[in-house]
Protein backbone atom coordinates (compact mmCIF):
# COMPACT_ATOMS: atom_id res chain seq x y z
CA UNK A 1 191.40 125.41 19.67
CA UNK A 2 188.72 123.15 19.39
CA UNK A 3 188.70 119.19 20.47
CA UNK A 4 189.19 117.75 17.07
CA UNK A 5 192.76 120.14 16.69
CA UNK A 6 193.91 119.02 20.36
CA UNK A 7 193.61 115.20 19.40
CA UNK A 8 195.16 116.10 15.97
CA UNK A 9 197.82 117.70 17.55
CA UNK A 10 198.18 114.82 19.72
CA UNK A 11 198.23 111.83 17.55
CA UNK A 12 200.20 113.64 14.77
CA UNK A 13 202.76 115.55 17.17
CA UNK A 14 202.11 119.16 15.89
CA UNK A 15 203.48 122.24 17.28
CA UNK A 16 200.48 125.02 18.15
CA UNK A 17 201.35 128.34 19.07
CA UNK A 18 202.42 129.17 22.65
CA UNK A 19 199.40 131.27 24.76
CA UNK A 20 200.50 133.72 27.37
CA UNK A 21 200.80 132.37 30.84
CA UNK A 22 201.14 134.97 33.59
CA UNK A 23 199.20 137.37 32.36
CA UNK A 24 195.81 135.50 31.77
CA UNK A 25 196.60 132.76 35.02
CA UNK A 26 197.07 136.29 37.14
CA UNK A 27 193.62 137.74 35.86
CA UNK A 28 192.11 134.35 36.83
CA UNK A 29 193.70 134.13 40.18
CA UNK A 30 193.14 137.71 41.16
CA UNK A 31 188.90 136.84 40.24
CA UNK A 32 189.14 133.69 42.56
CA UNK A 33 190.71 135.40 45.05
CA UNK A 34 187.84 138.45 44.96
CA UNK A 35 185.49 135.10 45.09
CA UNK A 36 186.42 133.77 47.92
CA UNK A 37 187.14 137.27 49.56
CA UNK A 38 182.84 138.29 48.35
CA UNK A 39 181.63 134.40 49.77
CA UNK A 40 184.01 134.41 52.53
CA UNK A 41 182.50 138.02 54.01
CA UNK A 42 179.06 136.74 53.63
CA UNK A 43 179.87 133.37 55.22
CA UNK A 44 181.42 135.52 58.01
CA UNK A 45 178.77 137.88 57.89
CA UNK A 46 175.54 136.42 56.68
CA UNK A 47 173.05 139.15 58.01
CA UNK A 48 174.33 141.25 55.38
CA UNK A 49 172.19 140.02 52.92
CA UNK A 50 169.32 141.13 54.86
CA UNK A 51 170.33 144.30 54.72
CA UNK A 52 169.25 146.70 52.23
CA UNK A 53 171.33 146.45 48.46
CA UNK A 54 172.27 149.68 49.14
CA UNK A 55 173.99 149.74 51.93
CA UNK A 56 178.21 150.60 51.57
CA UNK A 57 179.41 146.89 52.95
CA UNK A 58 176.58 144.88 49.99
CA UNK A 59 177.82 147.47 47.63
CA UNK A 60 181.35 146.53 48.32
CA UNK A 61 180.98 142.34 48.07
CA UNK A 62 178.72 143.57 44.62
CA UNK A 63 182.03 145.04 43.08
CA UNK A 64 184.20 142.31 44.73
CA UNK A 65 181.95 139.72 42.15
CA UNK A 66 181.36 142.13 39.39
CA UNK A 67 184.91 143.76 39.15
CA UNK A 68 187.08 141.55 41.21
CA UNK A 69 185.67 138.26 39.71
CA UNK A 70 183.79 138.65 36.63
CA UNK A 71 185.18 141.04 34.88
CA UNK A 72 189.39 140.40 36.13
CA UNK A 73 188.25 136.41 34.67
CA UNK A 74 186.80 137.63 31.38
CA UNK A 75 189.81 139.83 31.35
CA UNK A 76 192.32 137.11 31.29
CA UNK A 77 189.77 134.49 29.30
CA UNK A 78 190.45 136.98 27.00
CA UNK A 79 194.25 136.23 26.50
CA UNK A 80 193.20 132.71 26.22
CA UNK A 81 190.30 132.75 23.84
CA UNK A 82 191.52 135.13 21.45
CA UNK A 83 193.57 131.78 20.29
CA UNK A 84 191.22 129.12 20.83
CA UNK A 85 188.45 130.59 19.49
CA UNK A 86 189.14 133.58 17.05
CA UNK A 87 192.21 132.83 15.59
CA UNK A 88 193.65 136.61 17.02
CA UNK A 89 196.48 135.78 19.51
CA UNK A 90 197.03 138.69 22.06
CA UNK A 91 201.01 138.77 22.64
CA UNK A 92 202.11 139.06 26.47
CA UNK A 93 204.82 141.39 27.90
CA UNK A 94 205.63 143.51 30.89
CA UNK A 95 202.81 146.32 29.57
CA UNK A 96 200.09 143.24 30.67
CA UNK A 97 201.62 142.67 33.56
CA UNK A 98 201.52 145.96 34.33
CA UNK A 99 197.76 146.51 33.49
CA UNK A 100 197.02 143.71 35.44
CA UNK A 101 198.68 145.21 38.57
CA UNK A 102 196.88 148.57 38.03
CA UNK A 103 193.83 146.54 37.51
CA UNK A 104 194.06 145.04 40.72
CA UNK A 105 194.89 148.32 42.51
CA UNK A 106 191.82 149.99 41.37
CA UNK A 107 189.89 147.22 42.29
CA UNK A 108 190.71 146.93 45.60
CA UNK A 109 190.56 150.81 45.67
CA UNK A 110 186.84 150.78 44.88
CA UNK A 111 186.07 148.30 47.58
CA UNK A 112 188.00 149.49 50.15
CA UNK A 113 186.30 152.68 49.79
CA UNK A 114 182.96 150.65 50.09
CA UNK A 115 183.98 148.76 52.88
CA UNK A 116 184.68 152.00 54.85
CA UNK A 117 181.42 153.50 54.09
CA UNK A 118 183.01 156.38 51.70
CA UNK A 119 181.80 155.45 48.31
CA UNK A 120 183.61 159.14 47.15
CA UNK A 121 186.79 157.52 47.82
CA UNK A 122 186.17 154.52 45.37
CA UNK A 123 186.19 157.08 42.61
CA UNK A 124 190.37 157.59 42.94
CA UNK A 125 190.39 154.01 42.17
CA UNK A 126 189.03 154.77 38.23
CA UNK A 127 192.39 155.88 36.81
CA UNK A 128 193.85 152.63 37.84
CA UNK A 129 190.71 150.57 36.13
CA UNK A 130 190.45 152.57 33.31
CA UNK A 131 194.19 152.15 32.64
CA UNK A 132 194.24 148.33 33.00
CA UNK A 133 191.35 147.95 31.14
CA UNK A 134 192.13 150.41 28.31
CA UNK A 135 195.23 148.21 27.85
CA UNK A 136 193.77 144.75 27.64
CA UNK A 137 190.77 146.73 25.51
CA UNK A 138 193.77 147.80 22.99
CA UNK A 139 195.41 144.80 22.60
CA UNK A 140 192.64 142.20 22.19
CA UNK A 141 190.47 144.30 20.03
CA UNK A 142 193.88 145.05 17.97
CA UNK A 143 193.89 141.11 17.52
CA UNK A 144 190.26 140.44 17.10
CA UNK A 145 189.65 142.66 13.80
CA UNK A 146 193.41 141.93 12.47
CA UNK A 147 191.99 138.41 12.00
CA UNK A 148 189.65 136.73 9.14
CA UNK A 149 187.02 136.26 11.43
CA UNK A 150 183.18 137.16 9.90
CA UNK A 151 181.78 141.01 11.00
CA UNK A 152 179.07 139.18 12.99
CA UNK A 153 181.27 137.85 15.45
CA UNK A 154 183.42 140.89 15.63
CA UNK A 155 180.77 143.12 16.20
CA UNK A 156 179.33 142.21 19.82
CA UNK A 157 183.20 142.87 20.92
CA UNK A 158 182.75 146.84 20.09
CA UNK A 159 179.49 146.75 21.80
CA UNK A 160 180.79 145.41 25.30
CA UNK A 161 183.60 147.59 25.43
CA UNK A 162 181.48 150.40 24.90
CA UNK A 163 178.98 149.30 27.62
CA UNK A 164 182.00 148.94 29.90
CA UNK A 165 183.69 152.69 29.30
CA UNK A 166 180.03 153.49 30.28
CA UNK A 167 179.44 151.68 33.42
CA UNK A 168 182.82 153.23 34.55
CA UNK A 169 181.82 156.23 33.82
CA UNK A 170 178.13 156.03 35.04
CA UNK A 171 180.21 154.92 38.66
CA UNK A 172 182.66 157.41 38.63
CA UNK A 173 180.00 160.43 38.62
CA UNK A 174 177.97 158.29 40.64
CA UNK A 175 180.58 158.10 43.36
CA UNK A 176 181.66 161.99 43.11
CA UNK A 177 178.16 163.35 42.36
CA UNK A 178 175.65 161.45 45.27
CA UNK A 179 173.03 164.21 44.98
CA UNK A 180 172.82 163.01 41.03
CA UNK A 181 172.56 166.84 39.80
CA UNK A 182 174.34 165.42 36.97
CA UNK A 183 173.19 161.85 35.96
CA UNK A 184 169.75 162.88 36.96
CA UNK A 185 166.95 160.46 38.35
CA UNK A 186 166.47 158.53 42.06
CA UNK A 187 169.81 157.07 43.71
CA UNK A 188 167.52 154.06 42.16
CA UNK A 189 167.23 154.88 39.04
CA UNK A 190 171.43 155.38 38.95
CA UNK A 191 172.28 152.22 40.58
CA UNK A 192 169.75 150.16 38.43
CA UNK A 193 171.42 151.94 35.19
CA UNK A 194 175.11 151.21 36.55
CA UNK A 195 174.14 147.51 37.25
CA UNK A 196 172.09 146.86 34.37
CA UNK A 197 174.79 148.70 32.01
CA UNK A 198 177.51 146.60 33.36
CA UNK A 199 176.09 143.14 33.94
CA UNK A 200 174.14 142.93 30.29
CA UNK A 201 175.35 145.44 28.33
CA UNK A 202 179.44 144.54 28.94
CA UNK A 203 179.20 141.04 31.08
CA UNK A 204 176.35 139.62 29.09
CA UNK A 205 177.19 140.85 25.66
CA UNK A 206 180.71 139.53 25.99
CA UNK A 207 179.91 135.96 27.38
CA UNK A 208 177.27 135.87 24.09
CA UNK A 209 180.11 136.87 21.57
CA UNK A 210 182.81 134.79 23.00
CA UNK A 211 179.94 131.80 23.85
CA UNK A 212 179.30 131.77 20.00
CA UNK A 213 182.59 130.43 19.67
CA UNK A 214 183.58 128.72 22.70
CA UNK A 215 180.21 127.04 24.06
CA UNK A 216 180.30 124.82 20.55
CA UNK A 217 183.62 123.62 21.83
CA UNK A 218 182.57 122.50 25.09
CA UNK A 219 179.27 120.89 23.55
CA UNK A 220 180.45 120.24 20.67
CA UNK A 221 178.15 121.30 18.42
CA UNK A 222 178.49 123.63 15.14
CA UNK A 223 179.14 127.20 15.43
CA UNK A 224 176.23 129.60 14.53
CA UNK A 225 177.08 132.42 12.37
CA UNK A 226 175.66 135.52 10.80
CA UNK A 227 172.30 136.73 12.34
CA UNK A 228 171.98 133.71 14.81
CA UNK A 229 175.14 134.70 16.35
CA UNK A 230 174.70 138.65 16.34
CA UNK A 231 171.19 139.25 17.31
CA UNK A 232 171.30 138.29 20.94
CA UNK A 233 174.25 140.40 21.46
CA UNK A 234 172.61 143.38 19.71
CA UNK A 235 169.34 143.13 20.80
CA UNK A 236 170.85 143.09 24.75
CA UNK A 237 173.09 145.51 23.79
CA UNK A 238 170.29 148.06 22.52
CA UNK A 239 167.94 147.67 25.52
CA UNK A 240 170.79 148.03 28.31
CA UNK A 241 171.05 151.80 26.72
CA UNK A 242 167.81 151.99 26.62
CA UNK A 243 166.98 151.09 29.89
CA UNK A 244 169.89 153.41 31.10
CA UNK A 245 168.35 155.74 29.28
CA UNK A 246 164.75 155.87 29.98
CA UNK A 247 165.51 155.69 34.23
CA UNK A 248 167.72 158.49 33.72
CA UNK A 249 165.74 160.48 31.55
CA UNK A 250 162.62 159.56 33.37
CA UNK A 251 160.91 157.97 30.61
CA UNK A 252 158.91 154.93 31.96
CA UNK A 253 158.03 153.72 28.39
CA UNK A 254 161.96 154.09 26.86
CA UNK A 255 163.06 152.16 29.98
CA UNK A 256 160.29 149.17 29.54
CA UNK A 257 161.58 149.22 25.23
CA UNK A 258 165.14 148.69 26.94
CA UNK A 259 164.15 145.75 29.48
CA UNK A 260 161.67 144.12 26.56
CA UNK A 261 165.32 144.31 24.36
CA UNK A 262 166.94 142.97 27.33
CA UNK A 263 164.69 140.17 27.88
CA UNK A 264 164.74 139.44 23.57
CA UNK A 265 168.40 139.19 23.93
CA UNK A 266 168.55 136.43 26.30
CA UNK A 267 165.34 134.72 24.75
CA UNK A 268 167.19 134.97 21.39
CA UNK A 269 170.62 133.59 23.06
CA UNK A 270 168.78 130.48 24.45
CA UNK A 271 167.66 130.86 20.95
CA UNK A 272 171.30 130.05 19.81
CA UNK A 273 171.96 127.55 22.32
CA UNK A 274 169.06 125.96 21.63
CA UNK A 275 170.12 125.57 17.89
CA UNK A 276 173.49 124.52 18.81
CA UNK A 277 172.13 121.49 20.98
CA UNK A 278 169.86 120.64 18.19
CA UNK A 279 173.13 120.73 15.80
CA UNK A 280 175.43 118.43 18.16
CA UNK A 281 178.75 117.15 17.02
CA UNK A 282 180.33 113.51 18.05
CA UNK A 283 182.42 114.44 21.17
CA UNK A 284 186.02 113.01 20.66
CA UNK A 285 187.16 109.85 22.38
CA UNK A 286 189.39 111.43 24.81
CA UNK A 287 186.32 113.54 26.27
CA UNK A 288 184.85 112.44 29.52
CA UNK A 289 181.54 110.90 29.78
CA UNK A 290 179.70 112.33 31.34
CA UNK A 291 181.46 116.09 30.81
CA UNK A 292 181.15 118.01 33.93
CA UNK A 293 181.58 121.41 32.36
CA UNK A 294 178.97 121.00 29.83
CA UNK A 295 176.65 120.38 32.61
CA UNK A 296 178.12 123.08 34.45
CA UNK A 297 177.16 125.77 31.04
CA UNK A 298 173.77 124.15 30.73
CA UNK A 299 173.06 124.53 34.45
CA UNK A 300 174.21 128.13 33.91
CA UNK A 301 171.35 129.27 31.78
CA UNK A 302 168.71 128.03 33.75
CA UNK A 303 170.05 130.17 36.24
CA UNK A 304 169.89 132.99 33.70
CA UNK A 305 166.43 132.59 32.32
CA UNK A 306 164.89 132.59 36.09
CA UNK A 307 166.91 135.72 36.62
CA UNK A 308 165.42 136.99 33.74
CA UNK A 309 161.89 136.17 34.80
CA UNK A 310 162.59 137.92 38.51
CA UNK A 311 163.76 140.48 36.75
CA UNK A 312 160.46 141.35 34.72
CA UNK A 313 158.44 140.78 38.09
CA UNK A 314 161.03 143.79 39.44
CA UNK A 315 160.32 145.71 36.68
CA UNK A 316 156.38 145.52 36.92
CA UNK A 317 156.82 146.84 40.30
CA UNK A 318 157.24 143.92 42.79
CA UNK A 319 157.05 145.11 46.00
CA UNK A 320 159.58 142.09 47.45
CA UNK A 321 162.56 143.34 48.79
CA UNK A 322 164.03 140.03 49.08
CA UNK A 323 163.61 139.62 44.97
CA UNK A 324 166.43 142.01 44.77
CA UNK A 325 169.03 139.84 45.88
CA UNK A 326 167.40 136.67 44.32
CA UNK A 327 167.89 138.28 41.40
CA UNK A 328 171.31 139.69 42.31
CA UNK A 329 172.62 136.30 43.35
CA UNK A 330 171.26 133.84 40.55
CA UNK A 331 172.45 136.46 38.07
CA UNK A 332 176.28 137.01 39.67
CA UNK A 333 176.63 133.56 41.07
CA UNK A 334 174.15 131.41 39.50
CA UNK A 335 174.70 132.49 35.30
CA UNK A 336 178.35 134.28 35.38
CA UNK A 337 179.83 132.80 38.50
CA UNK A 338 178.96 129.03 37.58
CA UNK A 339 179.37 129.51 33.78
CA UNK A 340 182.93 130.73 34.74
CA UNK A 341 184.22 128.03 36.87
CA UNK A 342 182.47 125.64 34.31
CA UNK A 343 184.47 127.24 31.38
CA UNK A 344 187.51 127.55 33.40
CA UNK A 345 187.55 123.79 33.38
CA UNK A 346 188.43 124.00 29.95
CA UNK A 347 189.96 127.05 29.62
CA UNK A 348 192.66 126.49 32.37
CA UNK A 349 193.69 122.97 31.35
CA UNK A 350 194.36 124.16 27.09
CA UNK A 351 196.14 126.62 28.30
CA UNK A 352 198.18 124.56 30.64
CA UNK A 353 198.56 121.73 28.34
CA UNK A 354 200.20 124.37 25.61
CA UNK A 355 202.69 125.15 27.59
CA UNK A 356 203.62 121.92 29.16
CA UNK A 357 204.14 120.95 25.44
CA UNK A 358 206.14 123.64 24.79
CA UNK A 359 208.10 123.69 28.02
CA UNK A 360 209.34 119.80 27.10
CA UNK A 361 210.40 121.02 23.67
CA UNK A 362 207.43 119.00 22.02
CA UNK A 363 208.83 115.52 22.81
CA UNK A 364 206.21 114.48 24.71
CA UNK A 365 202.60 114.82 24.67
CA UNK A 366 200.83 115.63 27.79
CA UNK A 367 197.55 113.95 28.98
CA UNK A 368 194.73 115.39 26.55
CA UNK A 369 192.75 118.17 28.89
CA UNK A 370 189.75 116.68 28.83
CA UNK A 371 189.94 114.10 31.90
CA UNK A 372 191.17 116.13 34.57
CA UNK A 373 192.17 114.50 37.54
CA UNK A 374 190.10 114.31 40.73
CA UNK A 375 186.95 113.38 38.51
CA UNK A 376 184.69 112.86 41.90
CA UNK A 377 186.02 116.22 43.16
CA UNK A 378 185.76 117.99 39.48
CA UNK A 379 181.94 116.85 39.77
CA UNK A 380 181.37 117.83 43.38
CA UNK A 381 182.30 121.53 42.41
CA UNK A 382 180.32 121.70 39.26
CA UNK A 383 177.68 120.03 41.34
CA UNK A 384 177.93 122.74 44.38
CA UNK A 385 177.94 125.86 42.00
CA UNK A 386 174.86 123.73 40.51
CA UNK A 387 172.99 124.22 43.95
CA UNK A 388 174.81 126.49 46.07
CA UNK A 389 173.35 129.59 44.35
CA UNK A 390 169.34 128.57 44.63
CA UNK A 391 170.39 127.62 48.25
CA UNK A 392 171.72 131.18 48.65
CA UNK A 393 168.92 132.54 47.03
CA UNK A 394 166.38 130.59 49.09
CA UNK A 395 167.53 130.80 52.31
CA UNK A 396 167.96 134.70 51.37
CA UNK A 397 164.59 135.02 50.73
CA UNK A 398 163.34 133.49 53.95
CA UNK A 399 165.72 134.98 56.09
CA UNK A 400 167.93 132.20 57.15
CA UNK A 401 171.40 133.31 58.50
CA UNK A 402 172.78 129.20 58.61
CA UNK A 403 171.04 128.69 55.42
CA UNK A 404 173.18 131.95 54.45
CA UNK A 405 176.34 130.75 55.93
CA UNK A 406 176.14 127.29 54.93
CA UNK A 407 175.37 128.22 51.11
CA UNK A 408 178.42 130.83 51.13
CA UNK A 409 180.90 128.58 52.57
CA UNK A 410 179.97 125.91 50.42
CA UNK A 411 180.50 127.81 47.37
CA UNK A 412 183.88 128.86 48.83
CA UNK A 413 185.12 125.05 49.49
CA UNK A 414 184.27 124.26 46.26
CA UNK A 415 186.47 127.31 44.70
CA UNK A 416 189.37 125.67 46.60
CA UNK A 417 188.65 122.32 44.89
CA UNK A 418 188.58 124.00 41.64
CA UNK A 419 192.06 125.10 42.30
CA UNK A 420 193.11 121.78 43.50
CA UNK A 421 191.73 120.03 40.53
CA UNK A 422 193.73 122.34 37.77
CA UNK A 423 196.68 121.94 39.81
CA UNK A 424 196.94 118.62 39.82
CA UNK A 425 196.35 118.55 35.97
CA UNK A 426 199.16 120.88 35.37
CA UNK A 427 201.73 119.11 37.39
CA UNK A 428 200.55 116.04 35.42
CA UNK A 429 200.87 117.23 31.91
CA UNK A 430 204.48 119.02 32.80
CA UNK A 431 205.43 115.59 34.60
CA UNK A 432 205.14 114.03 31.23
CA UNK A 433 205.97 116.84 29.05
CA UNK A 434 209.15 116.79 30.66
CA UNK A 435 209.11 113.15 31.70
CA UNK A 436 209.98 113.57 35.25
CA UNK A 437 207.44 110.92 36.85
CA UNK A 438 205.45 112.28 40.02
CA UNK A 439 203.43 110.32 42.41
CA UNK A 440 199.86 109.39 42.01
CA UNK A 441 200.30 110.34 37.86
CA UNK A 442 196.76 109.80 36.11
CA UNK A 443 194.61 109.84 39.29
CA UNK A 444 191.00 109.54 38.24
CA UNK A 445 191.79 109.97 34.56
């Protein structure tokens, strides 16, 4: 649902359809907790990013970001922008619940068997993953091509799910098979395909298709269609199987075709953005000037594109170790992480203003989302995810264990003042909803 429907709804007193609640607010509490567990151990522990990315503990704060985090938030975004954005509302009941409990179990499964330096234990956590995800797969792809929306912006949804039934699999034989008799290549060459089909093929692909929708809400701008909104998602799509393929199958020139397609797909999505800010909508009157989370998307992609570069230089055969977590943390923290909590901004407070609605039986209309309370504290977080990831990145690079520290645990504040922030909206907007006045109503709005 878009900013024009919200103030429609709220001037003309319309009833919108109810989103789920526990289902999607449990995905997105189980990622910030794997957030602050991932910047908490390396606050704790800040030597262990100068320790090599393969070792078990740096493996196990990688899949506390990519699985606890990333992919639990897109999980539950999911329930959320289904609505908002496509029109295909995914239904909630105890079967959700239930994948998001065996979610969470295989999760912790896979770290735990990190942690404890026996990566052939994370494998019995795969069943539990594949069960969860298999569900929330179902249900939102059953929704997604029920509705009217055009093939082009359908498409990229089959292509991520693929790319994430294959990064499962790629770990599961990775984890039960460590000669690599079977997946064939250098332990490497495996981990570089696992990574690279995860993060771009599924992560990436599936930010693109849903950001073709959602990212001209948070402008605003108009939505691209047809090729403009399919060819970054195919193109990254295409060389992330590549790539897996060629360091597999020990082809140097298939995997360079797969990180050139790579590299095309996010040139041709800041293609796409770059159209959208040239096509820029009037942003309502209720919308905050300036917007924090449109600064916080924007400040995403520059993250992204250096990534990118880093990631050529890798490819050409830098010989800087430290490179590998630059590129490791701008790409988890810098582009996902800080595109999330910018999105969640938005995200969080629809979905909370919905049901506040609904819970007062539509008599009154909450406080429009888009001037959260806590506006100095909204900005400090966007502001600290703005930084906090080159200051990670930096101080990993030159070795600096406070730098380290400092960087991590500032990140991890500013997850807690994320939480306070949405909070406070939602007791707000059910205060009024339900007209039960609280203290302090309309704080920095």
């Amino acid at each position: 649902m878009g900013r024009g429907e919200l103030e429609q709804v709220a001037e003309t007193s319309q009833r919108p359809p109810v989103p789920p609640l526990w289902t999607p607010l449990g995905f997105l509490l189980f990622g910030l907790t794997s957030l602050l567990l991932a910047l908490g151990t390396v606050a704790w522990w800040p030597a262990l990013l100068l320790t090599g990315p393969l070792a078990p503990p740096v493996v196990a704060v990688v899949h506390l970001l990519t699985l606890g985090f990333v992919t639990s938030t897109i999980l539950g975004s999911l329930y959320l922008v289904s609505g908002f954005a496509f029109r295909a509302r995914m239904q909630e009941g105890p079967a959700d619940l239930g994948a998001l409990v065996l979610y969470a179990i295989g999760t912790a499964w896979v770290v735990r068997g990190f942690f404890a330096g026996r990566p052939g234990d994370s494998a019995a956590g795969a069943p539990f993953l594949i069960l969860g995800i298999g569900w929330v797969a179902w249900q939102s792809s059953k929704a997604l091509f029920r509705s009217k929306m055009p093939g082009a912006t359908k498409a990229p949804f089959a292509m991520a799910w693929v790319s994430l039934a294959a990064t499962v699999a790629l770990g599961v034989v990775q984890a039960t098979d460590p000669s690599g008799l079977r997946l064939g290549g250098t332990v490497v060459d495996r981990v570089t395909t696992h990574a690279h089909v995860g993060l771009a093929g599924w992560v990436l692909v599936l930010i693109m298709a849903v950001g073709n929708r959602l990212l001209p809400m948070v402008l605003p701008s108009a939505m691209p269609s047809g090729l403009l909104a399919l060819l970054p998602s195919g193109l990254t799509f295409s060389g992330a199987a590549l790539f897996g393929a060629g360091r597999l199958g020990g082809s140097q020139a298939l995997a360079l075709a797969g990180g050139l397609g790579m590299v095309s797909g996010v040139a041709a999505f800041a293609g796409t953005l770059t159209w959208m800010l040239r096509h820029q909508k009037r942003p309502g009157l209720a919308v905050s000037r300036p917007d924090p989370p449109r600064f916080g998307a924007l400040s995403s992609v520059a993250c992204l594109l250096l990534a990118t570069g880093i990631g050529v230089m890798l490819a050409l055969g830098s010989s800087q170790p430290g490179l590998v977590f630059v590129y490791g943390v701008l790409v988890l923290l810098g582009f996902f992480g800080q595109l999330i909590v910018a999105i969640e901004q938005r995200l969080v407070p629809w979905l909370l203003w919905m049901r506040a609605y609904a819970a007062g039986k539509h008599r009154q209309v909450p406080p429009v989302p888009y001037r959260l309370p806590w506006r100095l504290l909204q900005a400090l977080v966007l502001g600290t995810w703005a930084i906090g990831p080159w200051m990670l990145s930096l101080a990993t690079l030159t070795g600096s264990l406070p730098g380290i520290r400092l960087a991590a645990a500032g990140l991890a504040l500013s997850v807690a003042g994320q939480v306070m922030v949405l909070v406070t909206y939602g007791q707000s907007a059910y205060a009024v909803a339900v007209s039960v006045p609280i203290s302090g109503q309309g704080r920095g709005t």
